[in-house]
PDB file of N, CA and C in Angstrom:
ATOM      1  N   UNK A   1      16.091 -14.823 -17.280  1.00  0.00           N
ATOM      2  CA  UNK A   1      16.761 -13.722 -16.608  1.00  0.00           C
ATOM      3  C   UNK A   1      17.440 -14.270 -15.357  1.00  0.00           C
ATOM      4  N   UNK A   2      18.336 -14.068 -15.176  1.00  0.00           N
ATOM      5  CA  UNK A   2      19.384 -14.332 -13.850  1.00  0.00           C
ATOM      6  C   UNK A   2      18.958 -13.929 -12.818  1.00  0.00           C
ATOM      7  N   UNK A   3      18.438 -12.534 -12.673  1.00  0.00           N
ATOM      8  CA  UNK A   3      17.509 -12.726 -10.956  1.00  0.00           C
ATOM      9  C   UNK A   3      16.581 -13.195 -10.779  1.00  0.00           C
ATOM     10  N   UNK A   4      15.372 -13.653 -11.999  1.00  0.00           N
ATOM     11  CA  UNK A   4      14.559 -14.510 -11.801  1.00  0.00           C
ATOM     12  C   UNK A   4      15.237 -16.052 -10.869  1.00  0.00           C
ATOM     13  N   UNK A   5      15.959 -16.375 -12.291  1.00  0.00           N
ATOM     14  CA  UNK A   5      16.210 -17.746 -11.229  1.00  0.00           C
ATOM     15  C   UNK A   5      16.703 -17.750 -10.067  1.00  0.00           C
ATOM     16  N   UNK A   6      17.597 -16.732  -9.493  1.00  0.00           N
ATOM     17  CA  UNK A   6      18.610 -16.928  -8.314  1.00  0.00           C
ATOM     18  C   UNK A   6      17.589 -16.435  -7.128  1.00  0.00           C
ATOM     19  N   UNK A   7      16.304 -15.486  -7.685  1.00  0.00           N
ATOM     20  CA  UNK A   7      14.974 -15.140  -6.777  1.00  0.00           C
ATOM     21  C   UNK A   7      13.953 -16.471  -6.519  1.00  0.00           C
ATOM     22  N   UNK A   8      14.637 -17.661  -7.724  1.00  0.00           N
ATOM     23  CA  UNK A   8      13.946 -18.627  -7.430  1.00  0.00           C
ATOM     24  C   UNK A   8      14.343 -19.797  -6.362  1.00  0.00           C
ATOM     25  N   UNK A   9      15.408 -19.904  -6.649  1.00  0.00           N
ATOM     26  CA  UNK A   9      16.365 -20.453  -5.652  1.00  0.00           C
ATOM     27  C   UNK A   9      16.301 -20.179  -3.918  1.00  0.00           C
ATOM     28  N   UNK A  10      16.318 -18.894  -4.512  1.00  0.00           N
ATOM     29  CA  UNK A  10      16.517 -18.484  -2.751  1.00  0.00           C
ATOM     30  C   UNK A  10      15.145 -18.748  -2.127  1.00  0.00           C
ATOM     31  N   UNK A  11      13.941 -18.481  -2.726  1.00  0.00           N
ATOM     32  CA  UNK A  11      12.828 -18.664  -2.255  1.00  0.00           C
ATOM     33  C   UNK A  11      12.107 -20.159  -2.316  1.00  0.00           C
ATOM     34  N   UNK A  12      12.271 -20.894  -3.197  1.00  0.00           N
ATOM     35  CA  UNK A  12      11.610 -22.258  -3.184  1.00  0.00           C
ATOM     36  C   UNK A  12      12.054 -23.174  -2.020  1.00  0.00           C
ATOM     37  N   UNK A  13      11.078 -23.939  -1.944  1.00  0.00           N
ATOM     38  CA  UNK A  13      10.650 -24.051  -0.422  1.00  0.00           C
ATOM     39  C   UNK A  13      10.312 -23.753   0.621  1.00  0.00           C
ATOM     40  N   UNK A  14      10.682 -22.322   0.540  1.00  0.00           N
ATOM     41  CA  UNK A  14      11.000 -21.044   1.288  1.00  0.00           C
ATOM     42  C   UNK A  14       8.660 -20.377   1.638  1.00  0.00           C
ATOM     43  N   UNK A  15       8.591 -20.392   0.230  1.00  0.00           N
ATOM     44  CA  UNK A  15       7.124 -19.761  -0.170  1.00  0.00           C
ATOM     45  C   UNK A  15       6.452 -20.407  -0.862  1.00  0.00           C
ATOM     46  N   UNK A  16       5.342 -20.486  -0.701  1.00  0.00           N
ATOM     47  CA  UNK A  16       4.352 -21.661  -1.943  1.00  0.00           C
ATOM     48  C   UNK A  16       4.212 -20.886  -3.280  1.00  0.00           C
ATOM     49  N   UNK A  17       4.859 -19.405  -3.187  1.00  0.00           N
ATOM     50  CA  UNK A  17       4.342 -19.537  -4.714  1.00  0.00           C
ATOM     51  C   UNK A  17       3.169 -18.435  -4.937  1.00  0.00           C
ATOM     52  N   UNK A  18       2.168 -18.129  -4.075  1.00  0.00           N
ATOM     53  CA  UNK A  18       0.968 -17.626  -4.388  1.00  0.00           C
ATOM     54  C   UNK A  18       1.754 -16.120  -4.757  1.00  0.00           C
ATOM     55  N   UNK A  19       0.253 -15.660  -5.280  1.00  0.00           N
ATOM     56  CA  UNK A  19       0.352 -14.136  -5.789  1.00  0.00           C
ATOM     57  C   UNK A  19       0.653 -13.131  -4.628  1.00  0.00           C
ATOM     58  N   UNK A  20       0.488 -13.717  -3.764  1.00  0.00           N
ATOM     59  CA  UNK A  20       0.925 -13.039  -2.619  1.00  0.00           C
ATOM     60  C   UNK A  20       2.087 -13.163  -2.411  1.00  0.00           C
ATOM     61  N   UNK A  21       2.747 -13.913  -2.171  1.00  0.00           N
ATOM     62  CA  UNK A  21       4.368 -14.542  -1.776  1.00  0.00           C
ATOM     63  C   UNK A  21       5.160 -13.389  -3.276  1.00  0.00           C
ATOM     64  N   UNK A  22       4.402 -13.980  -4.417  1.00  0.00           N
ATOM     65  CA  UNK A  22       5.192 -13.494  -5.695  1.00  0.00           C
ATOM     66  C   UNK A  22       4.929 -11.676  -5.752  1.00  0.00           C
ATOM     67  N   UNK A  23       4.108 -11.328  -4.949  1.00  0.00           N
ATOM     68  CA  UNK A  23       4.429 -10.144  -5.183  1.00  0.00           C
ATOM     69  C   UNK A  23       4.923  -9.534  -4.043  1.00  0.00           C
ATOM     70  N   UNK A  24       4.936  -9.691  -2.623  1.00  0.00           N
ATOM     71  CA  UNK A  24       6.024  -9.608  -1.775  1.00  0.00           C
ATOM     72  C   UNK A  24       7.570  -9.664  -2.587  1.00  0.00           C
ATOM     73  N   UNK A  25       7.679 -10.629  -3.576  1.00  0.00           N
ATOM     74  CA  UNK A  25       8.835 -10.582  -3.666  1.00  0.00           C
ATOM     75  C   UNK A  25       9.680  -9.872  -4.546  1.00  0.00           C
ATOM     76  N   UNK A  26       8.496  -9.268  -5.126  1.00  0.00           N
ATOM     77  CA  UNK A  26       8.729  -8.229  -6.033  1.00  0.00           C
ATOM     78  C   UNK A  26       8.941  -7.195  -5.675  1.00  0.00           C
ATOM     79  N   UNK A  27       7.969  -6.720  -4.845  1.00  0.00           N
ATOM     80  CA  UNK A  27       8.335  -5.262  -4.203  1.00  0.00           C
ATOM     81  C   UNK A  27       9.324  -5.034  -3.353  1.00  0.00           C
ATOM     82  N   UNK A  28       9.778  -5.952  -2.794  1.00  0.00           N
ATOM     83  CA  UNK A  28      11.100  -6.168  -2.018  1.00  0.00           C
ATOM     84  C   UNK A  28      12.317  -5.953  -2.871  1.00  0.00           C
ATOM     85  N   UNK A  29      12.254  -6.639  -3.905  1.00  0.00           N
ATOM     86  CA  UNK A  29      13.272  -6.483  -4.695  1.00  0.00           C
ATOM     87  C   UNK A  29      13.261  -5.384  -5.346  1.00  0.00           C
ATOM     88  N   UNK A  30      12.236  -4.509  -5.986  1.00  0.00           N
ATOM     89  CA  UNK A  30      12.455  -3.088  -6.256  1.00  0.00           C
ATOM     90  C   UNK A  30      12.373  -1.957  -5.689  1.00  0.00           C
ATOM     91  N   UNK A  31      12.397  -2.167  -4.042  1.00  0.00           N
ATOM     92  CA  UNK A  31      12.702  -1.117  -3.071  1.00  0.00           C
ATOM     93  C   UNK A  31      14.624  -1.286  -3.355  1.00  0.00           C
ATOM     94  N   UNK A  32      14.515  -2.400  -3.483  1.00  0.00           N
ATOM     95  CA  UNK A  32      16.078  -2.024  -2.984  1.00  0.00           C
ATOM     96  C   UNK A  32      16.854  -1.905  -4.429  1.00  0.00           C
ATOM     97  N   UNK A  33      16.546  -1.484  -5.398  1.00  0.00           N
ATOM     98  CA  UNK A  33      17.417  -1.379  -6.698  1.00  0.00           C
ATOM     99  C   UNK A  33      17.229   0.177  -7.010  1.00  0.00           C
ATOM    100  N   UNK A  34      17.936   0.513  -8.026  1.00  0.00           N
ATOM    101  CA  UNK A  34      17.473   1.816  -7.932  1.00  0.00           C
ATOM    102  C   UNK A  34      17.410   1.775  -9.566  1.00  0.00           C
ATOM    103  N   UNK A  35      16.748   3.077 -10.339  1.00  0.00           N
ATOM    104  CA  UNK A  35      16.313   2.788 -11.439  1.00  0.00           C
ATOM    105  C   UNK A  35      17.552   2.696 -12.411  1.00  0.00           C
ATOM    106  N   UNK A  36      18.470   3.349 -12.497  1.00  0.00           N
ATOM    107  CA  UNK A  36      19.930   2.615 -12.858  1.00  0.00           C
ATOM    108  C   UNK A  36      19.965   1.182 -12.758  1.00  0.00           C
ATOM    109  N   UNK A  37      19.751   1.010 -11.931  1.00  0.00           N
ATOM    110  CA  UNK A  37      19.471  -0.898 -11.767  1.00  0.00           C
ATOM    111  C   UNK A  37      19.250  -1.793 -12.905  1.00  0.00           C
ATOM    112  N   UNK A  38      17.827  -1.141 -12.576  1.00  0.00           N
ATOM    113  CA  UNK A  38      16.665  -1.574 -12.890  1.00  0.00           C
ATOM    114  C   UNK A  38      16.918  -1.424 -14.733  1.00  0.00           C
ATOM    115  N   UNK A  39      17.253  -0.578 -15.320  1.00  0.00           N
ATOM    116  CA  UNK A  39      17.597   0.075 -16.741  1.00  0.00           C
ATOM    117  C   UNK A  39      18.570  -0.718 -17.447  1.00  0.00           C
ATOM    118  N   UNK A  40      20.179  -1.335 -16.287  1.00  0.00           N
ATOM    119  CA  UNK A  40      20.886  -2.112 -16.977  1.00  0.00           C
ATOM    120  C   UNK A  40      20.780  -3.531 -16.725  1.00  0.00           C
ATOM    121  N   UNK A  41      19.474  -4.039 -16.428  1.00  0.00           N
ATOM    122  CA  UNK A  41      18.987  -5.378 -16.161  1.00  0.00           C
ATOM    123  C   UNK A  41      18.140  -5.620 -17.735  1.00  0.00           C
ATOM    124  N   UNK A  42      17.280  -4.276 -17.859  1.00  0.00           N
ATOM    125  CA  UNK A  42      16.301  -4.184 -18.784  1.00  0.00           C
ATOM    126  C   UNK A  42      17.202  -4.623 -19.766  1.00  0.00           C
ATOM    127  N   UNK A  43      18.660  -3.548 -20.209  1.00  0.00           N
ATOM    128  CA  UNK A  43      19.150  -3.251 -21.512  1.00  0.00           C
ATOM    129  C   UNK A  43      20.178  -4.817 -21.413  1.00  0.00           C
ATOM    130  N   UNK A  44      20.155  -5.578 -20.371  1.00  0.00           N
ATOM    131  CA  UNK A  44      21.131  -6.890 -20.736  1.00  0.00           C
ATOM    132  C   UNK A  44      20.120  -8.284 -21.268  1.00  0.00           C
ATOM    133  N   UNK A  45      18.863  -8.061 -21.095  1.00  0.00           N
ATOM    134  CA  UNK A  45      17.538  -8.968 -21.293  1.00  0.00           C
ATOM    135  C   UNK A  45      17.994  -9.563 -22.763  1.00  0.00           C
ATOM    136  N   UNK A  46      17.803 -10.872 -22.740  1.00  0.00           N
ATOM    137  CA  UNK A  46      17.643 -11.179 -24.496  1.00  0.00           C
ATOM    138  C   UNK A  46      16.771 -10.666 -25.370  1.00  0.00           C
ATOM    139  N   UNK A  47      16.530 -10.625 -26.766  1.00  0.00           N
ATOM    140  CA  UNK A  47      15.496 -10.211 -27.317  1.00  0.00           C
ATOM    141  C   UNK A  47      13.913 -10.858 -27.305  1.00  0.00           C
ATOM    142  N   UNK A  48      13.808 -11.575 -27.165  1.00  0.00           N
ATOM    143  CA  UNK A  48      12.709 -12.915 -26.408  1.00  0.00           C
ATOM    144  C   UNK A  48      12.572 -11.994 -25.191  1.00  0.00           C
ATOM    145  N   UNK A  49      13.725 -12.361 -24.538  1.00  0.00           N
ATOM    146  CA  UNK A  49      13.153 -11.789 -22.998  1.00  0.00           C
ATOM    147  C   UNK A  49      12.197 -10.402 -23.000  1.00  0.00           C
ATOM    148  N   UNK A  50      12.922  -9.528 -23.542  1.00  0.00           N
ATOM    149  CA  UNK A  50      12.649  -8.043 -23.560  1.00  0.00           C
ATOM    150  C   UNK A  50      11.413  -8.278 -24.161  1.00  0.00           C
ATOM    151  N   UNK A  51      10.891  -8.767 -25.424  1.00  0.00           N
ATOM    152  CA  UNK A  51       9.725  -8.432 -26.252  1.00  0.00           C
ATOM    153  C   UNK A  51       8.545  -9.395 -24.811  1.00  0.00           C
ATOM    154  N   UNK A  52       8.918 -10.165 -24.137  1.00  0.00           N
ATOM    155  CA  UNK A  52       7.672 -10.995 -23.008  1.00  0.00           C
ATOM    156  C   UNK A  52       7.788  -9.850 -22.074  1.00  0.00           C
ATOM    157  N   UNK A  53       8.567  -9.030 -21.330  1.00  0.00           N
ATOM    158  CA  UNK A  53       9.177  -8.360 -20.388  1.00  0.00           C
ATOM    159  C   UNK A  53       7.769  -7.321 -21.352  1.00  0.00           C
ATOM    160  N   UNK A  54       7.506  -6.490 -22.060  1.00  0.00           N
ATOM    161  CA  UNK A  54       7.098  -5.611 -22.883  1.00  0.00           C
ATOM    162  C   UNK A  54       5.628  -5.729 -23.175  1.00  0.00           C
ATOM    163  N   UNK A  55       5.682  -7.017 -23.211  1.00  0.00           N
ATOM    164  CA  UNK A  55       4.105  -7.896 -23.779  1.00  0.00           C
ATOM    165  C   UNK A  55       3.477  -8.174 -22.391  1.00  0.00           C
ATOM    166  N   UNK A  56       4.445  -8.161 -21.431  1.00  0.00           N
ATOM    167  CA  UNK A  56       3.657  -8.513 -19.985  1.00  0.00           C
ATOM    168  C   UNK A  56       2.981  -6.844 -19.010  1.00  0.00           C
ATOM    169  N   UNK A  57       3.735  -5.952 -19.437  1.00  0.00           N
ATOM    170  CA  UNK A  57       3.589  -4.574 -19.255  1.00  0.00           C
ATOM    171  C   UNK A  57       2.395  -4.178 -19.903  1.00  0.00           C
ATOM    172  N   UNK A  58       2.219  -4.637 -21.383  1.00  0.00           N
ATOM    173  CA  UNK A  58       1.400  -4.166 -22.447  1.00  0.00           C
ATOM    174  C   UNK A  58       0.118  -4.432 -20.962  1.00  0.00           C
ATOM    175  N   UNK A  59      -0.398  -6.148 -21.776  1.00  0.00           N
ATOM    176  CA  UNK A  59      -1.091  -6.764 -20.951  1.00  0.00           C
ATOM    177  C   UNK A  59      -1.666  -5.816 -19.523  1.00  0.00           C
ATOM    178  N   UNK A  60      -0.747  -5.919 -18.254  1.00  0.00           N
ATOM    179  CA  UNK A  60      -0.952  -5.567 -17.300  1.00  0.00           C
ATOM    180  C   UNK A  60      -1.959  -4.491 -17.682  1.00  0.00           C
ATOM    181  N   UNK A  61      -1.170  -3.226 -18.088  1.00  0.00           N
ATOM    182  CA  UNK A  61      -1.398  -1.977 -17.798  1.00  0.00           C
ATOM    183  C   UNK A  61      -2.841  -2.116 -19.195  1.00  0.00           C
ATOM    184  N   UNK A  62      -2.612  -2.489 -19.547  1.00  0.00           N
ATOM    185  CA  UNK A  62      -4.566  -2.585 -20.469  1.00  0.00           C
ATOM    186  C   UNK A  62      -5.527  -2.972 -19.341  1.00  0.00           C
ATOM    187  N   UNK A  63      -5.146  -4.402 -18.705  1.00  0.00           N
ATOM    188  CA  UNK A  63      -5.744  -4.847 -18.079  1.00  0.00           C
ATOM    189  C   UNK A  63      -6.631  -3.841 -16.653  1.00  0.00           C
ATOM    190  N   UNK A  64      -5.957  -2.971 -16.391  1.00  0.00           N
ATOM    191  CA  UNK A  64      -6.013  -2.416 -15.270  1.00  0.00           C
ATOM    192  C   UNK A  64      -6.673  -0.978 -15.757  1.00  0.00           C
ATOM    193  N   UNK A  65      -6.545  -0.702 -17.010  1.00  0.00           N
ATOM    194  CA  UNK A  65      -7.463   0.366 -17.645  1.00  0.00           C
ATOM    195  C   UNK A  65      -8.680   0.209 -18.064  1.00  0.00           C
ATOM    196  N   UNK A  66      -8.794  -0.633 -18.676  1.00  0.00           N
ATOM    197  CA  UNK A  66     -10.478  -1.643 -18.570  1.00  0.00           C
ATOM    198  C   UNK A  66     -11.015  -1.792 -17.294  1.00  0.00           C
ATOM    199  N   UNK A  67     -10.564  -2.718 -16.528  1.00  0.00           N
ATOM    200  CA  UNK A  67     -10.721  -2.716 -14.968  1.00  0.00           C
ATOM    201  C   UNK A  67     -11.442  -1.411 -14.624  1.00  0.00           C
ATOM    202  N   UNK A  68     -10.387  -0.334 -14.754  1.00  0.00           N
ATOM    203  CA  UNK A  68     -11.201   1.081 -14.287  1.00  0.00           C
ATOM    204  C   UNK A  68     -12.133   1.642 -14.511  1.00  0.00           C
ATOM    205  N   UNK A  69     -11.546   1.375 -16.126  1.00  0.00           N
ATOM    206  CA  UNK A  69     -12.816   1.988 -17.098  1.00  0.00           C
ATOM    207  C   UNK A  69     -14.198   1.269 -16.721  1.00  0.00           C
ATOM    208  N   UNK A  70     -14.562   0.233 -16.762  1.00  0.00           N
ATOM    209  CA  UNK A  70     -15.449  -0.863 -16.103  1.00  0.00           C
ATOM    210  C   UNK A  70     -16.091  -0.535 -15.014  1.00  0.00           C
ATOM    211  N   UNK A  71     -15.400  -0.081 -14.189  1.00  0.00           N
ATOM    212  CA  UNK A  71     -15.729   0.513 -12.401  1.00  0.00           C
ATOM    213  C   UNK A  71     -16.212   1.419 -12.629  1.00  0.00           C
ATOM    214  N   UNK A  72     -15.696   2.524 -13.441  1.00  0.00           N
ATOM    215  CA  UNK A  72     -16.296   3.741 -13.982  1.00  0.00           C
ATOM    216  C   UNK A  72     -17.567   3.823 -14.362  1.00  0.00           C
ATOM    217  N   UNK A  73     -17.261   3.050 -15.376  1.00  0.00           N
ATOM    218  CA  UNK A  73     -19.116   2.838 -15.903  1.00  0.00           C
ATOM    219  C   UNK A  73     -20.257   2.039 -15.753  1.00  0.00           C
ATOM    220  N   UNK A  74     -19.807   1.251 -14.722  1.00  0.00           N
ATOM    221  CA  UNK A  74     -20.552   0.509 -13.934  1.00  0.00           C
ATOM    222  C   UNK A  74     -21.578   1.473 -12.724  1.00  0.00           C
ATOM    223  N   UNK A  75     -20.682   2.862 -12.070  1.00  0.00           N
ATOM    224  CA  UNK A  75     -21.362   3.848 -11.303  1.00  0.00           C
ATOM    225  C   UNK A  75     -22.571   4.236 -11.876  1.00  0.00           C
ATOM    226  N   UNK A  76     -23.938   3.816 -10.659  1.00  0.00           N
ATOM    227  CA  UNK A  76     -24.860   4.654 -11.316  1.00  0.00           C
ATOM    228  C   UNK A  76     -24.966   5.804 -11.580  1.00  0.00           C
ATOM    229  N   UNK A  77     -24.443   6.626 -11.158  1.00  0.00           N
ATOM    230  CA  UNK A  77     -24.278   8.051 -11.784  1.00  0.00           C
ATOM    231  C   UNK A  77     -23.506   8.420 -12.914  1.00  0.00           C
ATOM    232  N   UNK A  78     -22.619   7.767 -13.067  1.00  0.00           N
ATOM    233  CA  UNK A  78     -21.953   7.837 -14.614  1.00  0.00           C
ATOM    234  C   UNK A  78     -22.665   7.600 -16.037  1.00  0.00           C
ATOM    235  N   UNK A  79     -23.856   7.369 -15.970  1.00  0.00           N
ATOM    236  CA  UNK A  79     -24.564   6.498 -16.579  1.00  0.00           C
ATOM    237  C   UNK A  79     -25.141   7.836 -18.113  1.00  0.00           C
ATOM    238  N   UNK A  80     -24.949   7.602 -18.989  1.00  0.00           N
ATOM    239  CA  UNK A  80     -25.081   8.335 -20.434  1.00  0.00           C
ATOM    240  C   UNK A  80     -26.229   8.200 -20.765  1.00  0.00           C
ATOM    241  N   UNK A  81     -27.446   9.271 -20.807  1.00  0.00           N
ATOM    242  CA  UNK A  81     -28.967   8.796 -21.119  1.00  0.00           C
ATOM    243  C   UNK A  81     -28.962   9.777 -22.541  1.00  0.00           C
ATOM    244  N   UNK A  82     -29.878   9.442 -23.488  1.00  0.00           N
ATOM    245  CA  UNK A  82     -29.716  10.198 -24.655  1.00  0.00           C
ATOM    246  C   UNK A  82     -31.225  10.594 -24.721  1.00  0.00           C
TER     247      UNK A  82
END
């Protein structure tokens, strides 16, 4: 993707890189786009791109529902006695 690299450019050397730096630089960059943007970036993606772009969303957002779910039922009071 083209703002990947030119987000890479501008920043290397710039930031080491961590998950911190990388997500600063994310949220920076989607304060300032607007979802029009954001929609004809999506719809210009290669097909590769789009299906990792899709598979990385999948991922995330499972990831972070387990996570919860996990926290959830980890509470001793949540706890299912039969």
């Amino acid at each position: 993707m083209k703002l990947v690299d030119e987000l890479f450019e501008i920043y290397r050397g710039r930031l080491q890189g961590t998950e911190e730096d990388l997500d600063m630089i994310t949220l920076t960059v989607l304060e300032q786009l607007s979802q029009e943007e954001i929609l004809n970036m999506i719809k210009d993606l290669k097909e590769e791109e789009l299906a990792y772009f899709f598979r990385l969303y999948l991922f995330e957002a499972l990831k972070q529902k387990f996570d919860t779910n996990d926290t959830y039922h980890s509470l001793p009071n949540n706890r299912l006695y039969h």
